[in-house]
Protein backbone atom coordinates (compact mmCIF):
# COMPACT_ATOMS: atom_id res chain seq x y z
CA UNK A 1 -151.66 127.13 101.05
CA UNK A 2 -152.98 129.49 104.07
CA UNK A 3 -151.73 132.22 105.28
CA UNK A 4 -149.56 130.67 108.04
CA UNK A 5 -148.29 128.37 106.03
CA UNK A 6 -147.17 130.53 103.25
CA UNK A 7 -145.38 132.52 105.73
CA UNK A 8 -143.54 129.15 107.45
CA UNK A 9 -142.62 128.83 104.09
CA UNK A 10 -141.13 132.04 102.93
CA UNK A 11 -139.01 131.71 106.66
CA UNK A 12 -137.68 128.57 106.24
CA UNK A 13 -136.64 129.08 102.92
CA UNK A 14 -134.99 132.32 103.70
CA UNK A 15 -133.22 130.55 106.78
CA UNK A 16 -131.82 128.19 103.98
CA UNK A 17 -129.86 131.14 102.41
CA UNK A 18 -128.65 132.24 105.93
CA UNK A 19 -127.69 128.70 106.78
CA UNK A 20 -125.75 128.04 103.76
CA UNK A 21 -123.57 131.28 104.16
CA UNK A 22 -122.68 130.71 107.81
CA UNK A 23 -121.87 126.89 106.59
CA UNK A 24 -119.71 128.35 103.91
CA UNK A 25 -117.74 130.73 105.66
CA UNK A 26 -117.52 128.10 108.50
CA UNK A 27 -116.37 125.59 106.45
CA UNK A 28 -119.32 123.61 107.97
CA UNK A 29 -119.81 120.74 105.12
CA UNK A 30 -122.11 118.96 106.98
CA UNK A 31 -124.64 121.86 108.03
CA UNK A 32 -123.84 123.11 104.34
CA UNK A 33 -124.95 119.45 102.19
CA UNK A 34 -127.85 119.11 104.84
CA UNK A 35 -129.37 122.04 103.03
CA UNK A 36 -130.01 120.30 100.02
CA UNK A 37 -131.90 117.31 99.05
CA UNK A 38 -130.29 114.34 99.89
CA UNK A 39 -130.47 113.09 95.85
CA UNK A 40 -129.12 116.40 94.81
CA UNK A 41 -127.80 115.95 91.16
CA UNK A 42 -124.12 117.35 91.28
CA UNK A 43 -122.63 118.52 87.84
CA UNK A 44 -123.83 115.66 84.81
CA UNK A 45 -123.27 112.28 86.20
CA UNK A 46 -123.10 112.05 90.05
CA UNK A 47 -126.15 112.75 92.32
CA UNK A 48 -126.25 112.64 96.34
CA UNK A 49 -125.02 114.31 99.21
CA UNK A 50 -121.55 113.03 99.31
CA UNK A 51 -121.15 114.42 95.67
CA UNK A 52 -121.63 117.22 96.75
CA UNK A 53 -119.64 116.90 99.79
CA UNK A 54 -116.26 116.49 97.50
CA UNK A 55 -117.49 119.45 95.31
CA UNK A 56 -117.87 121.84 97.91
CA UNK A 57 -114.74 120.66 99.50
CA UNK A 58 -112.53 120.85 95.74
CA UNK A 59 -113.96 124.42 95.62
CA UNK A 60 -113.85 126.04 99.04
CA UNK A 61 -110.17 124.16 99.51
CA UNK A 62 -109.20 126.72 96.92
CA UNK A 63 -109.91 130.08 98.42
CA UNK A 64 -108.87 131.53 101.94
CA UNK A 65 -111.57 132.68 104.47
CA UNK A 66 -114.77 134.13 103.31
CA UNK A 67 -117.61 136.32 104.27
CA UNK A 68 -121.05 135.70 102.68
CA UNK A 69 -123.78 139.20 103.29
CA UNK A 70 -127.15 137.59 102.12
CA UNK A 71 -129.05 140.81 101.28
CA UNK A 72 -132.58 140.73 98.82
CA UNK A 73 -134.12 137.37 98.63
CA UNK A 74 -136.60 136.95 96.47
CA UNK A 75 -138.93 133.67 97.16
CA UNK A 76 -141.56 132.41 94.75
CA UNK A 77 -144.14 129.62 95.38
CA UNK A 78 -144.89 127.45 92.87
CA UNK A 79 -147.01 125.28 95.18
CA UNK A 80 -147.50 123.59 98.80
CA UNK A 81 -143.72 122.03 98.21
CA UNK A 82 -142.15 123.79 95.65
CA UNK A 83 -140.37 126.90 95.23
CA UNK A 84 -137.72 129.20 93.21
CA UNK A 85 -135.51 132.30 94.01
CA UNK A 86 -132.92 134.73 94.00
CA UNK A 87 -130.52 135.45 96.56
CA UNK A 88 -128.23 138.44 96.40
CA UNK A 89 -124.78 138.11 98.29
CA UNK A 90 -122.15 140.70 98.32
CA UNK A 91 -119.20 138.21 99.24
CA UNK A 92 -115.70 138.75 100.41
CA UNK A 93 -113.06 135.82 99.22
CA UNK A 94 -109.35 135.60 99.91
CA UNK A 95 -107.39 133.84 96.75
CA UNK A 96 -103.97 133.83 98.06
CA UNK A 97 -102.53 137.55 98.59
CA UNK A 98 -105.68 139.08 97.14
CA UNK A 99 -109.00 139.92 98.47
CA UNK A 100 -111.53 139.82 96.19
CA UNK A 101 -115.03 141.26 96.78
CA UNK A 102 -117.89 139.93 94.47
CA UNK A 103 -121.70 140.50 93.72
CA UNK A 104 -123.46 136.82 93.23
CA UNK A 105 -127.13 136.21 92.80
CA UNK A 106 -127.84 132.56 93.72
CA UNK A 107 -130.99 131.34 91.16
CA UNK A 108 -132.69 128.54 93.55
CA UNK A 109 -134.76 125.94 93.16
CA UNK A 110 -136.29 125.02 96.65
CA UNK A 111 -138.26 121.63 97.28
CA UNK A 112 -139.84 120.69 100.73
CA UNK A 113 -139.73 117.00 101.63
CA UNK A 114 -140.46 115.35 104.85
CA UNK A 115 -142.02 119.18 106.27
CA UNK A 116 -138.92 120.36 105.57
CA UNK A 117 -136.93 122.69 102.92
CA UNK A 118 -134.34 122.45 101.27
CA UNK A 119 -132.09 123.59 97.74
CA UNK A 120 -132.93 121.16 94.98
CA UNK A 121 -130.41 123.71 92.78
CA UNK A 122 -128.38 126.95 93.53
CA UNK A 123 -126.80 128.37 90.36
CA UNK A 124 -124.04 131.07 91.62
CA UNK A 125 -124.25 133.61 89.02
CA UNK A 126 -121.77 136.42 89.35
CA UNK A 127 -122.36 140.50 88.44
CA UNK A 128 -118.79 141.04 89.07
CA UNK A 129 -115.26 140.24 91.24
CA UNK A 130 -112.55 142.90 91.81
CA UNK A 131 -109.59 142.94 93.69
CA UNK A 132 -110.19 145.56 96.53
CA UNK A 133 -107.89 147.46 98.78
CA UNK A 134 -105.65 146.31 100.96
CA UNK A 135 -105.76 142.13 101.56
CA UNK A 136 -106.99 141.95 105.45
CA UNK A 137 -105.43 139.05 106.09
CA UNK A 138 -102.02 140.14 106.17
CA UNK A 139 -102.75 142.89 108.97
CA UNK A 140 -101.92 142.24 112.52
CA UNK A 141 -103.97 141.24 114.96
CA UNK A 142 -107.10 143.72 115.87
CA UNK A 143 -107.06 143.24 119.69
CA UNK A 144 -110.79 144.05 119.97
CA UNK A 145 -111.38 146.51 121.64
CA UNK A 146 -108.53 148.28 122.00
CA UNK A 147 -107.39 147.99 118.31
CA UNK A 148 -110.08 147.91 116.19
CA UNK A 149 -108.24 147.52 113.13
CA UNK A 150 -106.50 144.48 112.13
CA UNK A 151 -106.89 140.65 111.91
CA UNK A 152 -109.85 139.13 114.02
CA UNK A 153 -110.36 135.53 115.57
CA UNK A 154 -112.92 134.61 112.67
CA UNK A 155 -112.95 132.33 110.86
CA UNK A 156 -110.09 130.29 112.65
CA UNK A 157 -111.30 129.89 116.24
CA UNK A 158 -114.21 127.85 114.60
CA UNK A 159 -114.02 123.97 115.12
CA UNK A 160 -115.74 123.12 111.85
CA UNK A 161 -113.05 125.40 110.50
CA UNK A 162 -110.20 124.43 111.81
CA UNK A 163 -111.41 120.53 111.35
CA UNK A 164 -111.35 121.55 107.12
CA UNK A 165 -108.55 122.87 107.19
CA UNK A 166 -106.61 120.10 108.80
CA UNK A 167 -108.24 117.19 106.69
């Protein structure tokens, strides 16, 4: 692999981490199963995207808004189309009245196909979740920028949002 392509490589990958927090906080379930390979093996027995599709929607029906900070990503090639690595994320979850703030590393597995990457495997492996503070959800509204404190807009003004929550 050359130079420039090593680099393409180590971007697009890194986008992929982005992507799939923006998609998750979003509730964005098409951006978010585009990520992955479209045979993507989904707990023992069922494979595809739209597996994965009713996984992701069981699990993120069950929590409240969330924030997703991708921090250090660590990328390792294996080759011209495969690759593994860690992503930290220092995530903020509502689950009902609380607010929970958690430290995840994601352990990847990255193949590209067609040009193009995308997660063969994320394992969410969790350092900790605590109950922090004050839940910011129940606060009124923040009326940016005269209030800065309070609720904000995000993530309910977002269609893809707003189009989860109403299925």
């Amino acid at each position: 692999m050359d130079d420039v392509t090593r680099l393409l490589a180590y971007e697009e990958i890194r986008q992929l981490a982005a992507r799939y927090a923006v998609a998750v906080d979003r509730r964005d379930l098409d951006a978010l199963v585009g990520l992955f390979i479209d045979d993507v093996r989904v707990g023992r027995d069922a494979f595809g995207r739209d597996a994965l599709r009713g996984d992701f929607e069981k699990s993120l029906g069950a929590i409240g808004p969330s924030v997703l900070n991708i921090g250090t990503h660590q990328i390792d090639l294996i080759d011209d189309d495969r690759a593994t690595g860690h992503v930290y994320c220092k995530a903020e979850v509502a689950e009902g009245d609380r607010w929970i703030h958690q430290a995840i590393r994601y352990d990847d597995t990255y193949e590209r196909r067609d040009g193009h990457w995308y997660f063969v495997r994320r394992l969410h492996k969790l350092f900790y979740g605590a109950e922090v503070g004050a839940n910011p959800l129940g606060l009124p509204p923040a009326n940016w920028p005269e209030n800065p404190d309070g609720l904000g807009t995000l993530p309910y003004e977002d269609p893809t949002w707003q189009a989860f929550n109403d299925s």
